[in-house]
Protein backbone atom coordinates (compact mmCIF):
# COMPACT_ATOMS: atom_id res chain seq x y z
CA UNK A 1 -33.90 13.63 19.34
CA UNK A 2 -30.40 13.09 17.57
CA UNK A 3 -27.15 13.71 19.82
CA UNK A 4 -23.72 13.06 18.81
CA UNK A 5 -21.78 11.77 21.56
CA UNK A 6 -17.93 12.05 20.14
CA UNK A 7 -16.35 14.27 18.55
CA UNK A 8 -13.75 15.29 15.70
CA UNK A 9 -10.67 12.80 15.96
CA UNK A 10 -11.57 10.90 19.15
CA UNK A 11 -10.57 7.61 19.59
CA UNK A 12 -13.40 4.97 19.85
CA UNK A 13 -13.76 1.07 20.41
CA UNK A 14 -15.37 -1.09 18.36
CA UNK A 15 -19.29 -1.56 19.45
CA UNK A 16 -18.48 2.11 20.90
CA UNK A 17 -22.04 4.21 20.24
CA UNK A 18 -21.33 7.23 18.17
CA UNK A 19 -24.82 9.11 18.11
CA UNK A 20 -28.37 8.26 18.44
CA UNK A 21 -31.17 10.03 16.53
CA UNK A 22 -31.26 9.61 12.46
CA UNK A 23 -29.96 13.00 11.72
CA UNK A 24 -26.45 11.40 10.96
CA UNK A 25 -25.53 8.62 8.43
CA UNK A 26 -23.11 5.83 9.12
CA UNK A 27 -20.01 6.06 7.08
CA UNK A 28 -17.02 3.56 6.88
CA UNK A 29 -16.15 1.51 9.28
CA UNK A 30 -19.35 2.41 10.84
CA UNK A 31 -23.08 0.55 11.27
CA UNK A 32 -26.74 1.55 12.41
CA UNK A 33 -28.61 -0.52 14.81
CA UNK A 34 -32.21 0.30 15.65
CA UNK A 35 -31.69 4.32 15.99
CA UNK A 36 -28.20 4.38 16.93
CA UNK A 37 -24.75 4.98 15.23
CA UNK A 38 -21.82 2.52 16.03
CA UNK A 39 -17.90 1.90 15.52
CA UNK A 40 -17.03 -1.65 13.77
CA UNK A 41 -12.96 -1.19 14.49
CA UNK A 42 -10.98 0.84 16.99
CA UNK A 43 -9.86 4.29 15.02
CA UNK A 44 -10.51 7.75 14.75
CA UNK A 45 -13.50 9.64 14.20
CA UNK A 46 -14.15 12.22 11.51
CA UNK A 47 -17.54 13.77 10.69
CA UNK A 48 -17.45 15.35 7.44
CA UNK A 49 -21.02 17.05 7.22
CA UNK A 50 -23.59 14.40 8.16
CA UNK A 51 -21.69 11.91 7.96
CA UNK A 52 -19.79 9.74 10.72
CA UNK A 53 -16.84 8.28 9.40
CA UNK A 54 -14.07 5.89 11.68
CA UNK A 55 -10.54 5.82 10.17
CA UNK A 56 -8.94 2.51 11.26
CA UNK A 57 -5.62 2.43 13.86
CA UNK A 58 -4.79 -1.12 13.12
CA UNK A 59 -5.56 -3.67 11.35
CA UNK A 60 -4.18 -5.48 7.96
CA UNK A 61 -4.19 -4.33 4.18
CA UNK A 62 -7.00 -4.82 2.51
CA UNK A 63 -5.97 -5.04 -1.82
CA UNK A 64 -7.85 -2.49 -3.66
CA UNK A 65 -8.02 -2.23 -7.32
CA UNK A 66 -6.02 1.10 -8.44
CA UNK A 67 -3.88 1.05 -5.56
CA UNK A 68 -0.27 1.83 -5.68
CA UNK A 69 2.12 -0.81 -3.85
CA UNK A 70 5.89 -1.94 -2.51
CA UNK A 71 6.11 -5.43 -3.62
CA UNK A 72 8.92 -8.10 -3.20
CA UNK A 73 9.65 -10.73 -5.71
CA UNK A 74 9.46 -14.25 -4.31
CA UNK A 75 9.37 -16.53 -7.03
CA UNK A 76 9.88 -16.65 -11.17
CA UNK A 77 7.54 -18.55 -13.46
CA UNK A 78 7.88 -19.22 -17.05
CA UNK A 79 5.66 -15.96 -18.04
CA UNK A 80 6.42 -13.91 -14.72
CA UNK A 81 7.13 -13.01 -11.11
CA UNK A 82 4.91 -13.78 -8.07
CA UNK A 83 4.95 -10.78 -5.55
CA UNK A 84 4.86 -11.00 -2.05
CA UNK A 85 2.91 -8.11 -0.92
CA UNK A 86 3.04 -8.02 2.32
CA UNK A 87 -0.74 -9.84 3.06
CA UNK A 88 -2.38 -13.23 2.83
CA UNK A 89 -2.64 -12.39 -1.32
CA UNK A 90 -0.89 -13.74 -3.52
CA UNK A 91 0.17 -11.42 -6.24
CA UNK A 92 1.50 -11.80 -9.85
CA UNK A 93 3.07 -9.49 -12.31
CA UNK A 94 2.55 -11.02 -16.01
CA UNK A 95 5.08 -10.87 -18.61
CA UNK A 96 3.05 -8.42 -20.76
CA UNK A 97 2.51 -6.38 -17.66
CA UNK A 98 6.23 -5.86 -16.81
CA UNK A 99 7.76 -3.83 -19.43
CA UNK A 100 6.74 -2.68 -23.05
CA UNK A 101 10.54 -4.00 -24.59
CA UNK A 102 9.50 -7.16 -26.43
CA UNK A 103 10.36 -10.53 -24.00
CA UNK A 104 11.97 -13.62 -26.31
CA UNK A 105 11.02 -17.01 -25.58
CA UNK A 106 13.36 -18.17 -23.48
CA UNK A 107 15.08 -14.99 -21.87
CA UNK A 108 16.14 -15.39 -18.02
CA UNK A 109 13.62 -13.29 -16.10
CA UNK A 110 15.47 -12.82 -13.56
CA UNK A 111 17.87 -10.73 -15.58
CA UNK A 112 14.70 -8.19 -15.49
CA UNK A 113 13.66 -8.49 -12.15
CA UNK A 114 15.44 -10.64 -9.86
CA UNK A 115 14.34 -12.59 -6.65
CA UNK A 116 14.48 -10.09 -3.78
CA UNK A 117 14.21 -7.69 -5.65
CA UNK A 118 11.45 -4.43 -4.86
CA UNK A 119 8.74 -3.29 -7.21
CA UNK A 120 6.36 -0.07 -7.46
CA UNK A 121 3.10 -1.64 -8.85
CA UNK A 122 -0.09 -0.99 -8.80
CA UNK A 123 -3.78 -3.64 -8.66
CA UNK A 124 -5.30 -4.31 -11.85
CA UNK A 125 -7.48 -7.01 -10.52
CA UNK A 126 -8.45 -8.61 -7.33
CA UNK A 127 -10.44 -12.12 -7.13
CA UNK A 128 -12.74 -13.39 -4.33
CA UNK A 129 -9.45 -16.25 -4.11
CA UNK A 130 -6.82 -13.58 -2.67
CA UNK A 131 -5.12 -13.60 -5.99
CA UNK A 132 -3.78 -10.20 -7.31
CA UNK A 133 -2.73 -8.97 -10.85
CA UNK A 134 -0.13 -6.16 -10.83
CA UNK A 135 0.45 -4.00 -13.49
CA UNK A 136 4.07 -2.19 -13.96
CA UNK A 137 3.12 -0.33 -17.24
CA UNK A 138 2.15 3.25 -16.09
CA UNK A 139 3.82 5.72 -15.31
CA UNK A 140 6.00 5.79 -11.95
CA UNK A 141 6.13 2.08 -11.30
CA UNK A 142 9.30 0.66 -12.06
CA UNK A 143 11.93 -1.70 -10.36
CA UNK A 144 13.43 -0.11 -7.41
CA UNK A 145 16.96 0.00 -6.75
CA UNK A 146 19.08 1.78 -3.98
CA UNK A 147 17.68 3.32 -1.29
CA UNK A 148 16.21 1.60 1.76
CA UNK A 149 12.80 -0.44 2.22
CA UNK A 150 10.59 0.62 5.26
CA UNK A 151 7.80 -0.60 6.35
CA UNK A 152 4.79 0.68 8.52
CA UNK A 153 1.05 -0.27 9.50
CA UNK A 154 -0.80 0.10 6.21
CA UNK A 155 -3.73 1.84 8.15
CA UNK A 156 -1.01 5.34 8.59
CA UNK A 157 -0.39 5.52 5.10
CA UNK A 158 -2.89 8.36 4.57
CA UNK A 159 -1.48 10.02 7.82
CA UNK A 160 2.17 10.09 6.51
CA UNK A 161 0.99 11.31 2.85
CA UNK A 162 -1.14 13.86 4.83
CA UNK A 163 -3.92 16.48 3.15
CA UNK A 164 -3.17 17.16 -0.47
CA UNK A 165 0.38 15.14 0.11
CA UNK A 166 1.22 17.97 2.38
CA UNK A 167 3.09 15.52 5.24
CA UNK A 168 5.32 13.62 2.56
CA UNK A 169 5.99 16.68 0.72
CA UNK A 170 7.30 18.31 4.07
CA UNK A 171 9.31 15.17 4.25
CA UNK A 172 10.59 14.99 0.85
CA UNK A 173 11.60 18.91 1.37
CA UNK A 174 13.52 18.88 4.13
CA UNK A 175 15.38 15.81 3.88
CA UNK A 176 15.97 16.18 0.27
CA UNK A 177 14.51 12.35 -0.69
CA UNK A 178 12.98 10.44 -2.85
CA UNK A 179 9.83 8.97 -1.40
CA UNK A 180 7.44 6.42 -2.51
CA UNK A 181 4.39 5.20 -0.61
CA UNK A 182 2.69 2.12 -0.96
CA UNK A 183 -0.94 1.71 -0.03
CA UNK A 184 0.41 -1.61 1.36
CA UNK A 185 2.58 -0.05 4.01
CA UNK A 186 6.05 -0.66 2.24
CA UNK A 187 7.61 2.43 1.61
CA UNK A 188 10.72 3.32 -0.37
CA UNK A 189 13.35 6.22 0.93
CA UNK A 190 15.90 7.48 -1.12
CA UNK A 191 18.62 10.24 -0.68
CA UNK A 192 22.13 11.07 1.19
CA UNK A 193 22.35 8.34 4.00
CA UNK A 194 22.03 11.37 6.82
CA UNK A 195 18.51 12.15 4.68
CA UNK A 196 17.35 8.24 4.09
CA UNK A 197 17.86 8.58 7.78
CA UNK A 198 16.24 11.65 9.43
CA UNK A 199 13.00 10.43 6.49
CA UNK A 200 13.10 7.25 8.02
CA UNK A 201 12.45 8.68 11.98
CA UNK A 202 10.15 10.73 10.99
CA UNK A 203 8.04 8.32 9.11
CA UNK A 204 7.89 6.21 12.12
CA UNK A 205 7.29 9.15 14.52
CA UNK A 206 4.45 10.09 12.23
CA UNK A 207 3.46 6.65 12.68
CA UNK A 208 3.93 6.76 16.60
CA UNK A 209 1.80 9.61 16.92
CA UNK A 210 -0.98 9.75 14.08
CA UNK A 211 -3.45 9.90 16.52
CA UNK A 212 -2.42 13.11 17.56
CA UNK A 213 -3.57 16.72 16.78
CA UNK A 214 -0.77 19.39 15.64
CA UNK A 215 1.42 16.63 14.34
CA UNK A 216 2.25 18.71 10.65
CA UNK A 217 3.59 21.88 12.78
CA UNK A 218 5.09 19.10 15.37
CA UNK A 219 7.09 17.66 12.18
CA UNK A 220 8.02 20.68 11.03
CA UNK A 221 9.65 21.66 13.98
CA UNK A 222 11.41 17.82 14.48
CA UNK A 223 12.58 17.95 10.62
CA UNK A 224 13.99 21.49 11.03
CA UNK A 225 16.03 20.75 14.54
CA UNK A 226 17.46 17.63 12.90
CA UNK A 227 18.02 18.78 9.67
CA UNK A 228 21.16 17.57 7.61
């Protein structure tokens, strides 16, 4: 007989039993022992047809290929700029990766991109070493400038983007910012100082309460009471 013992966003343990019986499949972040279903991390639970899947609370980054990041430069080489991206990886954005404008010999990188400086890149490779190659040559990654740099747990970003973009777009609406998400948690607000502001809190309280149900209608309400 299959049961399943939790239900639509409920917050499990890890080694927490999710449902016995084979009707179900484990999804991510999810494993079957004997005839049972169980949670690897501590997260969220979504069941999407048969399927048991556990979204994760906490934990760090994890550098997929194709995905869209804040980086900071930390160091210039001869042929380009390592990236510090916020994990145990390190990153490098290549010459030839940086800009299509044609680079002489000996030009001063850092008159391109400068030490401390931000970046929106995205993964074009990750080894079994922790070494990443960035790519800055599609569209909508560029050098950043203005604005402010926040950061939240990488694990949220899909909560603060929401279904279809529908949270960030909210966000983007009412405060009247530009907003850029990075898979790695880094995010980039930009806008009036009141609306870098008011985007800012309610990133974070998005953050503070992902777990929570009614949180697009709760924003809605906190973005319109503060507006600027």
């Amino acid at each position: 007989m299959s049961n399943v013992l939790v239900q639509e966003r409920d917050i499990v343990i890890p080694g927490e039993i999710l449902a016995e019986g084979m009707d179900y499949l484990p999804g991510e972040n999810t494993y079957r022992k004997e005839s049972a279903i169980y949670s690897k991390v501590l997260g969220l639970v979504s069941i999407p047809g048969r399927v048991i899947k556990i979204t994760p609370l906490a934990g760090p980054y994890i550098p997929r290929v194709g995905d869209k990041i804040i980086g900071k430069v930390s160091d210039i080489t001869l042929n380009g700029w390592r990236v510090d991206t916020g994990t145990a990886y390190s990153a490098f954005l290549n010459v030839k990766d940086a800009t299509t404008r044609f680079i002489k010999k000996d030009e001063d990188l850092s008159e391109i991109i400068a030490i401390g400086d931000y970046v929106v890149v995205i993964l074009v490779n990750v080894t079994s070493q922790n070494l990443i190659d960035l790519t800055m040559k599609e569209p909508g990654l560029h050098k950043i400038s203005g604005g402010r740099i926040i950061h939240i747990n990488s694990q949220k970003v899909p909560r603060v983007i929401g279904k279809q973009g529908s949270m960030i777009s909210l966000i983007k609406e009412k405060t009247g910012c530009d907003i850029t998400i990075g898979q790695n948690g880094h995010v980039w607000i930009k806008g009036t100082t009141n609306g870098e502001y008011l985007a800012e809190r309610a990133i974070k309280l998005i953050q503070e309460k992902s777990h929570q149900d009614g949180l697009t209608e709760r924003m809605q309400k906190f973005l319109e009471d503060k507006r600027v």
